[in-house]
PDB file of N, CA and C in Angstrom:
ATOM      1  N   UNK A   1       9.733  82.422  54.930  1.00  0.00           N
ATOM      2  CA  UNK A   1       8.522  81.762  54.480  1.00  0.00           C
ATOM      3  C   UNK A   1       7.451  81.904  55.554  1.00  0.00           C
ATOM      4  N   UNK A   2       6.335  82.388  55.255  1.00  0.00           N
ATOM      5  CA  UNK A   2       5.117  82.422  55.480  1.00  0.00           C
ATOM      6  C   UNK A   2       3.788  81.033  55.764  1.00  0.00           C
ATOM      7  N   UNK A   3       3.515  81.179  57.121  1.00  0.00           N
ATOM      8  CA  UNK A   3       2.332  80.324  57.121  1.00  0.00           C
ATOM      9  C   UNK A   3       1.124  81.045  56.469  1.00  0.00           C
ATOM     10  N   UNK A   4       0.105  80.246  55.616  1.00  0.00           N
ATOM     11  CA  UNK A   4      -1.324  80.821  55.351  1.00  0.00           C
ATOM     12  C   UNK A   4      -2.033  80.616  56.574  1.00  0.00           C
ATOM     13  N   UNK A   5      -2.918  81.728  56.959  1.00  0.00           N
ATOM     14  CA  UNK A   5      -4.022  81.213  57.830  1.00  0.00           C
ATOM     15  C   UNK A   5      -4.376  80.107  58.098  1.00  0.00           C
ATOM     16  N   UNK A   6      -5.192  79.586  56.447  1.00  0.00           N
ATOM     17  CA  UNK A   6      -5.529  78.094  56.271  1.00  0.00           C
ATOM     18  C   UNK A   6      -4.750  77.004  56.531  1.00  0.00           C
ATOM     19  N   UNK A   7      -3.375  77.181  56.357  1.00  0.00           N
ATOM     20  CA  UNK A   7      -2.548  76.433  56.745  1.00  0.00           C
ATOM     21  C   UNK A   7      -2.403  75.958  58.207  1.00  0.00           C
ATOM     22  N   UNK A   8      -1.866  77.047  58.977  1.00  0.00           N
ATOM     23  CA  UNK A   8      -2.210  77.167  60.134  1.00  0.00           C
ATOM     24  C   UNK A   8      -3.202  76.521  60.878  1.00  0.00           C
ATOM     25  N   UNK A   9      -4.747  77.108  60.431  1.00  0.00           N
ATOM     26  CA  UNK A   9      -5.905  76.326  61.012  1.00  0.00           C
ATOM     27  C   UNK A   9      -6.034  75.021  60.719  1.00  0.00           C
ATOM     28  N   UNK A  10      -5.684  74.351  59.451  1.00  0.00           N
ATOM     29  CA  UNK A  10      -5.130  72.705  59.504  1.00  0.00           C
ATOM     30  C   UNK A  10      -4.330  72.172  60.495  1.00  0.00           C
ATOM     31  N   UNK A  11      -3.205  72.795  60.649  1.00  0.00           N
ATOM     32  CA  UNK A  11      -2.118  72.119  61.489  1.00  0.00           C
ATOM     33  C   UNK A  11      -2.735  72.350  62.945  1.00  0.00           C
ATOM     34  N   UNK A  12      -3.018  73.296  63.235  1.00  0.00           N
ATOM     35  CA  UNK A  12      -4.352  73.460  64.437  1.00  0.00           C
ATOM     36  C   UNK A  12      -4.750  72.670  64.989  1.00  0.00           C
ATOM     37  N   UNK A  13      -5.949  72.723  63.614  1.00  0.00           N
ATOM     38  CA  UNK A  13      -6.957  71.102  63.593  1.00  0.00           C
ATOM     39  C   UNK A  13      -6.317  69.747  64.032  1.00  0.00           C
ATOM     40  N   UNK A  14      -5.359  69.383  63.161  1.00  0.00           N
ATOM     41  CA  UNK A  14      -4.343  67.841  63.305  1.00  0.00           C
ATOM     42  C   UNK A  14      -4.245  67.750  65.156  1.00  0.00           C
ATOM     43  N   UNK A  15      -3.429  68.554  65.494  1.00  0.00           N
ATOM     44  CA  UNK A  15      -2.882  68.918  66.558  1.00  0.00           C
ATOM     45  C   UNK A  15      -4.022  68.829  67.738  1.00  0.00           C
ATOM     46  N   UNK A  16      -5.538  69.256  67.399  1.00  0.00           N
ATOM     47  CA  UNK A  16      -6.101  68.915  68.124  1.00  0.00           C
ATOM     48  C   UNK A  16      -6.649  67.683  68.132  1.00  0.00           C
ATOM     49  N   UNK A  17      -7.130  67.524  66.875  1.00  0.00           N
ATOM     50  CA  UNK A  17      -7.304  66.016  67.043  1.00  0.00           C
ATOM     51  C   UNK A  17      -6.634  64.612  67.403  1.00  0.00           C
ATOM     52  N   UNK A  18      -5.166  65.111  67.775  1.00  0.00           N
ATOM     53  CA  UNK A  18      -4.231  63.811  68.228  1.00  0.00           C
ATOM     54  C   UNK A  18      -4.638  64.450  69.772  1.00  0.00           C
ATOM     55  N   UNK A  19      -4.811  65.638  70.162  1.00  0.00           N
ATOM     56  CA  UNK A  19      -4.782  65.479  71.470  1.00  0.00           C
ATOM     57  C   UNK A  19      -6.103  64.959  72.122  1.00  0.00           C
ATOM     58  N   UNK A  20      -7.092  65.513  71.433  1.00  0.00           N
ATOM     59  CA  UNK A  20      -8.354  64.401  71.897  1.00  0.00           C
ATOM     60  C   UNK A  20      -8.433  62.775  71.682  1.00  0.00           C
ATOM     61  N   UNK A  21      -8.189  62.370  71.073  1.00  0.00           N
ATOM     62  CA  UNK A  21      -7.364  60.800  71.217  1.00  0.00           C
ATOM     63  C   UNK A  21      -6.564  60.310  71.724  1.00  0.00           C
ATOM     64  N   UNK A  22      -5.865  61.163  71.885  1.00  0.00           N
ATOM     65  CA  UNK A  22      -4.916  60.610  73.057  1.00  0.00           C
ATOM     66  C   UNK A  22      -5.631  60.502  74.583  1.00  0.00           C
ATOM     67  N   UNK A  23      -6.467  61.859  74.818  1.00  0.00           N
ATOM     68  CA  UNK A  23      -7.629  61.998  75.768  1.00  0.00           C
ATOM     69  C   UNK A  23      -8.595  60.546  75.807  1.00  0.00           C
ATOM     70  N   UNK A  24      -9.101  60.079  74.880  1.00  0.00           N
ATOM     71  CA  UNK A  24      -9.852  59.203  75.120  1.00  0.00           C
ATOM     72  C   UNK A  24      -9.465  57.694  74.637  1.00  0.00           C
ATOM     73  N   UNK A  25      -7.901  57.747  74.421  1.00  0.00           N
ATOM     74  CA  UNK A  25      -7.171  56.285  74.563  1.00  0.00           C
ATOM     75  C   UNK A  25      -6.974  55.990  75.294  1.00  0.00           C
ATOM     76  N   UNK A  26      -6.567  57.738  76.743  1.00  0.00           N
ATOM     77  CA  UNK A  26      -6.612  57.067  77.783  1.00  0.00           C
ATOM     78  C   UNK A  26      -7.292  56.369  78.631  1.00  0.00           C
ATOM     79  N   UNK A  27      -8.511  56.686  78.211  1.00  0.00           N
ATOM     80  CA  UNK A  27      -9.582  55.921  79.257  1.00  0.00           C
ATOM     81  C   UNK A  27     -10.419  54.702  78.292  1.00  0.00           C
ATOM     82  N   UNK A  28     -10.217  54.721  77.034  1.00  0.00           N
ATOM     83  CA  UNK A  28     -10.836  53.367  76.266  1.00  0.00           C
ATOM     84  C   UNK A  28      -9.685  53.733  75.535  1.00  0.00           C
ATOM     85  N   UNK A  29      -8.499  52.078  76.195  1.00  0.00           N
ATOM     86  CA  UNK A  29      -7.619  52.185  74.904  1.00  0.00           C
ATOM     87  C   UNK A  29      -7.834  51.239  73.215  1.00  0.00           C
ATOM     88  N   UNK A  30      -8.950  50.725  73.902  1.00  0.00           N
ATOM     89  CA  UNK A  30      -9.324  49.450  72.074  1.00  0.00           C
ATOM     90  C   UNK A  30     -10.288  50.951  71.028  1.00  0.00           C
ATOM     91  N   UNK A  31     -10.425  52.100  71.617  1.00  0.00           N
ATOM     92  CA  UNK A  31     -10.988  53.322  70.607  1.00  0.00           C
ATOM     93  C   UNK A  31     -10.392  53.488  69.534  1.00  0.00           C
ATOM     94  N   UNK A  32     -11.230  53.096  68.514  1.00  0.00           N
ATOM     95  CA  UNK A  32     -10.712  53.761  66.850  1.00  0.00           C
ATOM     96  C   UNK A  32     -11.753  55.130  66.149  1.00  0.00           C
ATOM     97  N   UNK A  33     -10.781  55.519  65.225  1.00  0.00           N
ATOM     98  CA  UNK A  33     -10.784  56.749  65.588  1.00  0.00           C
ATOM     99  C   UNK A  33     -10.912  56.775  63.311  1.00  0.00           C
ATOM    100  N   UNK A  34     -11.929  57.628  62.748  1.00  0.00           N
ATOM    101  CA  UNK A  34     -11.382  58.051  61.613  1.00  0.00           C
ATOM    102  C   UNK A  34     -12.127  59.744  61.751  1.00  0.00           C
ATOM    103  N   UNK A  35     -10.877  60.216  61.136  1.00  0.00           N
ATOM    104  CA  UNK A  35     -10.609  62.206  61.089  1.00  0.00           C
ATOM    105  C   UNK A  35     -11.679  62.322  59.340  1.00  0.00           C
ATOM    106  N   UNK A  36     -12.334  62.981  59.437  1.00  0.00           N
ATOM    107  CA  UNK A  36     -12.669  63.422  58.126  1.00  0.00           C
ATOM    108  C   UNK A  36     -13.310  64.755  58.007  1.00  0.00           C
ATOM    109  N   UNK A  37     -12.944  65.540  56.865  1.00  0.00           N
ATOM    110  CA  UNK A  37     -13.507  67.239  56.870  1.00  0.00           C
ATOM    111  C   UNK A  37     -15.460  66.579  56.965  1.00  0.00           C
ATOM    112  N   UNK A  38     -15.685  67.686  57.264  1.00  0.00           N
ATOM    113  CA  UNK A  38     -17.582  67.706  57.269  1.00  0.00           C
ATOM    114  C   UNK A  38     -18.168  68.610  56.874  1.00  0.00           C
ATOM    115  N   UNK A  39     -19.134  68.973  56.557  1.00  0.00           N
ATOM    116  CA  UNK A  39     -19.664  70.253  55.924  1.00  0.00           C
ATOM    117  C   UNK A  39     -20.661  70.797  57.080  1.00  0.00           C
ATOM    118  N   UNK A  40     -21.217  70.062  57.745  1.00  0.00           N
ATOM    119  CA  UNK A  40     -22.494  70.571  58.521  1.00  0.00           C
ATOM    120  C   UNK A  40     -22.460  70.475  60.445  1.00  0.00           C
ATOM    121  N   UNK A  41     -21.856  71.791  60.735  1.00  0.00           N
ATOM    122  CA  UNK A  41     -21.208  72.573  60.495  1.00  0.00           C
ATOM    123  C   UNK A  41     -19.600  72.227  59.575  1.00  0.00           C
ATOM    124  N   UNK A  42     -19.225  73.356  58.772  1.00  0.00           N
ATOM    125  CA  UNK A  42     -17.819  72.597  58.482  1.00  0.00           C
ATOM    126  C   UNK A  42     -16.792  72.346  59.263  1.00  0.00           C
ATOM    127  N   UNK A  43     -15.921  71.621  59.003  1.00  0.00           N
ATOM    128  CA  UNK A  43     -14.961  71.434  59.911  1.00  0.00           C
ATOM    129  C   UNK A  43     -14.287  69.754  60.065  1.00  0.00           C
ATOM    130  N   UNK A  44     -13.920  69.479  61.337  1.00  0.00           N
ATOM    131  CA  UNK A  44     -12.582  68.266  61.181  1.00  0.00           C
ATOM    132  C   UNK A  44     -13.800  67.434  62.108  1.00  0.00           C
ATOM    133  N   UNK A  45     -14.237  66.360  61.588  1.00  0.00           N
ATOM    134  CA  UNK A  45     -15.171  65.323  62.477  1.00  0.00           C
ATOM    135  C   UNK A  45     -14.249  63.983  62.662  1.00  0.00           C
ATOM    136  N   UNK A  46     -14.514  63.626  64.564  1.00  0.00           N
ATOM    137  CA  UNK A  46     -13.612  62.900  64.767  1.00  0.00           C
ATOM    138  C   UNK A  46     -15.100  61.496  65.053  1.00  0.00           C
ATOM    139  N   UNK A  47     -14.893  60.661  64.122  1.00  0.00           N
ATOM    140  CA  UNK A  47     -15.970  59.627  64.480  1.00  0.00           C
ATOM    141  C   UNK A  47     -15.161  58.798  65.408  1.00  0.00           C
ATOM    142  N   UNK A  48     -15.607  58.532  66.168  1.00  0.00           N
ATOM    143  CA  UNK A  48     -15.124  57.808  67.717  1.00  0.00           C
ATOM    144  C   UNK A  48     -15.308  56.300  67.823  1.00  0.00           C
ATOM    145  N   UNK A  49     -14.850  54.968  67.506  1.00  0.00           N
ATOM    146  CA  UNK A  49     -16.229  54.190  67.722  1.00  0.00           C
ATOM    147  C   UNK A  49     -15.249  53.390  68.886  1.00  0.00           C
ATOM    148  N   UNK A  50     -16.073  53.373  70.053  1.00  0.00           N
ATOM    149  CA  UNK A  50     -15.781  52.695  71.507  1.00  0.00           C
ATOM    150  C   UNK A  50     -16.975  51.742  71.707  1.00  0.00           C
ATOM    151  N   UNK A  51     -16.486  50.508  72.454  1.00  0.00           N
ATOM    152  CA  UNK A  51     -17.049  49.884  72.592  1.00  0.00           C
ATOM    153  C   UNK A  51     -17.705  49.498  74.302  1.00  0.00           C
ATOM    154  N   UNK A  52     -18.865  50.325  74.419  1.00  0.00           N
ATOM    155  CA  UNK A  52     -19.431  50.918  75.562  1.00  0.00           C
ATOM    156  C   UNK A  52     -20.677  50.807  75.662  1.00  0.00           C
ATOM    157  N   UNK A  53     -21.614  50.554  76.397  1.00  0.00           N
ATOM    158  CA  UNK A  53     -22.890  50.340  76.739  1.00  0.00           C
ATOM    159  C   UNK A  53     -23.473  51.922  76.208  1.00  0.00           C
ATOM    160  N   UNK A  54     -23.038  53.183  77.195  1.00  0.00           N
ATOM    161  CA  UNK A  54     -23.702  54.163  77.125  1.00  0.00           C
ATOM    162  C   UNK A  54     -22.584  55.315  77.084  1.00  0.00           C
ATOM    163  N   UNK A  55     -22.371  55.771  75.333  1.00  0.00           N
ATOM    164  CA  UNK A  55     -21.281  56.608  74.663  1.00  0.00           C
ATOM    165  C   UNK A  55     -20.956  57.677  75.421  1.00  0.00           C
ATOM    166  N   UNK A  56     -21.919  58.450  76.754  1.00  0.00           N
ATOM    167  CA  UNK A  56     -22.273  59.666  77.423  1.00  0.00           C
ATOM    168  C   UNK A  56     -20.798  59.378  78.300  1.00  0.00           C
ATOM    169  N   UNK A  57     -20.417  58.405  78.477  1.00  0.00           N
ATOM    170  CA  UNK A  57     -19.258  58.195  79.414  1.00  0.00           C
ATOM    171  C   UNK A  57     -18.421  58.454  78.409  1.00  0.00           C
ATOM    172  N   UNK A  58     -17.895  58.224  77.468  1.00  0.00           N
ATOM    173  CA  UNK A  58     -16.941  58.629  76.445  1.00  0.00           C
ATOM    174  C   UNK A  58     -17.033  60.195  76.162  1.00  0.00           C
ATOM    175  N   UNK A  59     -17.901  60.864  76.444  1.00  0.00           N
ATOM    176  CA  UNK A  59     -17.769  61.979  76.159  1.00  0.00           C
ATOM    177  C   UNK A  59     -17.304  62.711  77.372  1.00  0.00           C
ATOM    178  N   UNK A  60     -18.054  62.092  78.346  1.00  0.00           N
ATOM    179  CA  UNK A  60     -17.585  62.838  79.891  1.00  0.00           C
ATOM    180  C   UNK A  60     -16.024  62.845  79.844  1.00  0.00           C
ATOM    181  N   UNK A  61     -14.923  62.055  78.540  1.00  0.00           N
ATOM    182  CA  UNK A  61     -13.600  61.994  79.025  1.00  0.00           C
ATOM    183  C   UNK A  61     -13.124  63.639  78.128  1.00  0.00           C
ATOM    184  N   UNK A  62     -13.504  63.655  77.149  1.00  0.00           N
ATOM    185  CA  UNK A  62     -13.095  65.004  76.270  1.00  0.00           C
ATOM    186  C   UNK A  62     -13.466  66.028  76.232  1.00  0.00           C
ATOM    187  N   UNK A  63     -15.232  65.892  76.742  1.00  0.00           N
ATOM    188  CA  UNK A  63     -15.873  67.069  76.262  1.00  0.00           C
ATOM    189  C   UNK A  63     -15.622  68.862  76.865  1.00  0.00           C
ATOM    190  N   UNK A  64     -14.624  68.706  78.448  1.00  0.00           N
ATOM    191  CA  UNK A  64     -14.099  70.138  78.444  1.00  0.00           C
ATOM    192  C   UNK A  64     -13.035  70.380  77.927  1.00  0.00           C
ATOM    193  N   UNK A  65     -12.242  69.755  77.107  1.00  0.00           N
ATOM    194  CA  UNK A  65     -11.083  70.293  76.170  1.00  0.00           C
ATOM    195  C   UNK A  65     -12.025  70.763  75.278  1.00  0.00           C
ATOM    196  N   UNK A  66     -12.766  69.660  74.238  1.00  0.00           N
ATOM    197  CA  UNK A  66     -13.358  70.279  73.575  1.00  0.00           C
ATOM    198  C   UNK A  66     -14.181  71.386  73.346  1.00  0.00           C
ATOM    199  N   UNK A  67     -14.956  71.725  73.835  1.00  0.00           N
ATOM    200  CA  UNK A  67     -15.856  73.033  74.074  1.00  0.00           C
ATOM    201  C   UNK A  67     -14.628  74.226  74.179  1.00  0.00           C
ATOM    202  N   UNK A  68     -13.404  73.939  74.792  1.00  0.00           N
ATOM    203  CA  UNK A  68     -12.219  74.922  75.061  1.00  0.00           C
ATOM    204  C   UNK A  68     -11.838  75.323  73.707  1.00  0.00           C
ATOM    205  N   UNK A  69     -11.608  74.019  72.927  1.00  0.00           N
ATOM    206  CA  UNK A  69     -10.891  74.360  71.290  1.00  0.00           C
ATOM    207  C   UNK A  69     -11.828  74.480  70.834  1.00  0.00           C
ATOM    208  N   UNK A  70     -13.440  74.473  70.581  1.00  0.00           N
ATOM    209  CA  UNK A  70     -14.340  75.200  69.813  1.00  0.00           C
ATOM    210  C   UNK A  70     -14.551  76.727  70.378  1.00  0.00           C
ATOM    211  N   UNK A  71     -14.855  76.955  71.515  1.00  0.00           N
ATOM    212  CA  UNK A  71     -15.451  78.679  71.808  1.00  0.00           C
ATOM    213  C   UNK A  71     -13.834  79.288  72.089  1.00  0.00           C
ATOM    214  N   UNK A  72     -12.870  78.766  72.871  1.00  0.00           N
ATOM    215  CA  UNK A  72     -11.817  80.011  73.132  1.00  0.00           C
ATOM    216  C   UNK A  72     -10.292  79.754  71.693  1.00  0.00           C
ATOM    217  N   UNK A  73     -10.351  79.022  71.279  1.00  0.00           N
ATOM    218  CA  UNK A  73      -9.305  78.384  70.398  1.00  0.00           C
ATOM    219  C   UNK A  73      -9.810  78.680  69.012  1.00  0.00           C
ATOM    220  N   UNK A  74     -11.269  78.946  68.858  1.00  0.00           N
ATOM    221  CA  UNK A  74     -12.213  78.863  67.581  1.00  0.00           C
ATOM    222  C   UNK A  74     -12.097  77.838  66.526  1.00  0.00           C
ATOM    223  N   UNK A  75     -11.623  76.505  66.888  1.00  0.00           N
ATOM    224  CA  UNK A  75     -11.252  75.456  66.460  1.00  0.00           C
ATOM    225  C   UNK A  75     -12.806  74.509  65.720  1.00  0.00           C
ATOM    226  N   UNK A  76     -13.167  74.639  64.259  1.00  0.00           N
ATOM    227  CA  UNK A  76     -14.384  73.497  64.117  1.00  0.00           C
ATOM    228  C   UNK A  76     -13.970  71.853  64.069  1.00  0.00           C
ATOM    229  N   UNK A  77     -13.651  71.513  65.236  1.00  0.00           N
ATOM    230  CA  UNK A  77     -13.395  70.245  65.318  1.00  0.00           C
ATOM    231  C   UNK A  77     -14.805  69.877  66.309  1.00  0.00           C
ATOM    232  N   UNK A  78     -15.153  68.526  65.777  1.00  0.00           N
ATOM    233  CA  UNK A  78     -15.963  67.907  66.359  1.00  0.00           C
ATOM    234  C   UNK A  78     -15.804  65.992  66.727  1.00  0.00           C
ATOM    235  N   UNK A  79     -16.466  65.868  67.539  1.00  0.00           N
ATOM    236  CA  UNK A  79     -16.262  64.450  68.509  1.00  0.00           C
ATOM    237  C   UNK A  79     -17.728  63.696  67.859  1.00  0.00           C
ATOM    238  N   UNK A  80     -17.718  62.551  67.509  1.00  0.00           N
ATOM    239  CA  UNK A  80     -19.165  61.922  67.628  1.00  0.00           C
ATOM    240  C   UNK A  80     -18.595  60.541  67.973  1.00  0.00           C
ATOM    241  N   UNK A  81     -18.964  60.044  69.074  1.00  0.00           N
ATOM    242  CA  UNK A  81     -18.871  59.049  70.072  1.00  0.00           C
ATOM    243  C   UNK A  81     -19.971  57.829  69.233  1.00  0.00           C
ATOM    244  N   UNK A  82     -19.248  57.275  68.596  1.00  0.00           N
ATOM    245  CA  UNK A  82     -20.074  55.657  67.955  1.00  0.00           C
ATOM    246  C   UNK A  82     -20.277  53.884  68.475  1.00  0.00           C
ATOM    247  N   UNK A  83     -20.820  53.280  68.997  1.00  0.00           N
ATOM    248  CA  UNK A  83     -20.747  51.808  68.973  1.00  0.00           C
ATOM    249  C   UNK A  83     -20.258  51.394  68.119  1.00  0.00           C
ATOM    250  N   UNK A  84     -19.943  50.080  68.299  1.00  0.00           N
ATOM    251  CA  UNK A  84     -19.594  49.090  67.159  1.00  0.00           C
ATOM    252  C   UNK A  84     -21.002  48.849  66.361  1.00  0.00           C
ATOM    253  N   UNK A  85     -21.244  48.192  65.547  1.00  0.00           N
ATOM    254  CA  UNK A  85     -22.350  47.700  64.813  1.00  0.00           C
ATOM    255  C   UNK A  85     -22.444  46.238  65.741  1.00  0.00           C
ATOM    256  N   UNK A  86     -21.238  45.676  65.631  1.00  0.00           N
ATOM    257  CA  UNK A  86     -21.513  44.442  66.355  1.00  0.00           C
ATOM    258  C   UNK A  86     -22.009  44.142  67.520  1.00  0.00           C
TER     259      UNK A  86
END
């Protein structure tokens, strides 16, 4: 039995996205996290929401994996770092 490409690039995707959460549980562990496909660009969007004055520190924890699994991995997974509303 055969993997599809598509298949593949899902399980990919999953795989990266537990490892960037795990990345940024370590350093904000109260971070919730929802995975959803996106269209613009397409791909796996990880909405982030930490509860932080200024989100730029939440990104300083992932953002060189990430850039790694978008340009050398060709992975469309993306990070968007959110507040609470509250």
């Amino acid at each position: 039995m055969s993997v599809a490409p598509s298949d593949l690039q899902t399980l990919r995707l999953h795989a990266a996205s537990a490892e960037l959460r795990a990345l940024i549980q370590q350093a904000y562990p109260t971070a919730t996290f929802t995975v959803v496909p996106g269209e613009d660009p397409d791909g796996l969007y990880m909405w982030t929401t930490v509860d932080v004055e200024d989100t730029d520190t939440v990104v300083e924890v992932y953002i060189d994996r990430l850039l790694t699994l978008q340009i050398e991995e060709g992975l469309p997974i993306y990070v968007v770092p959110i507040r609470p509303r509250a």
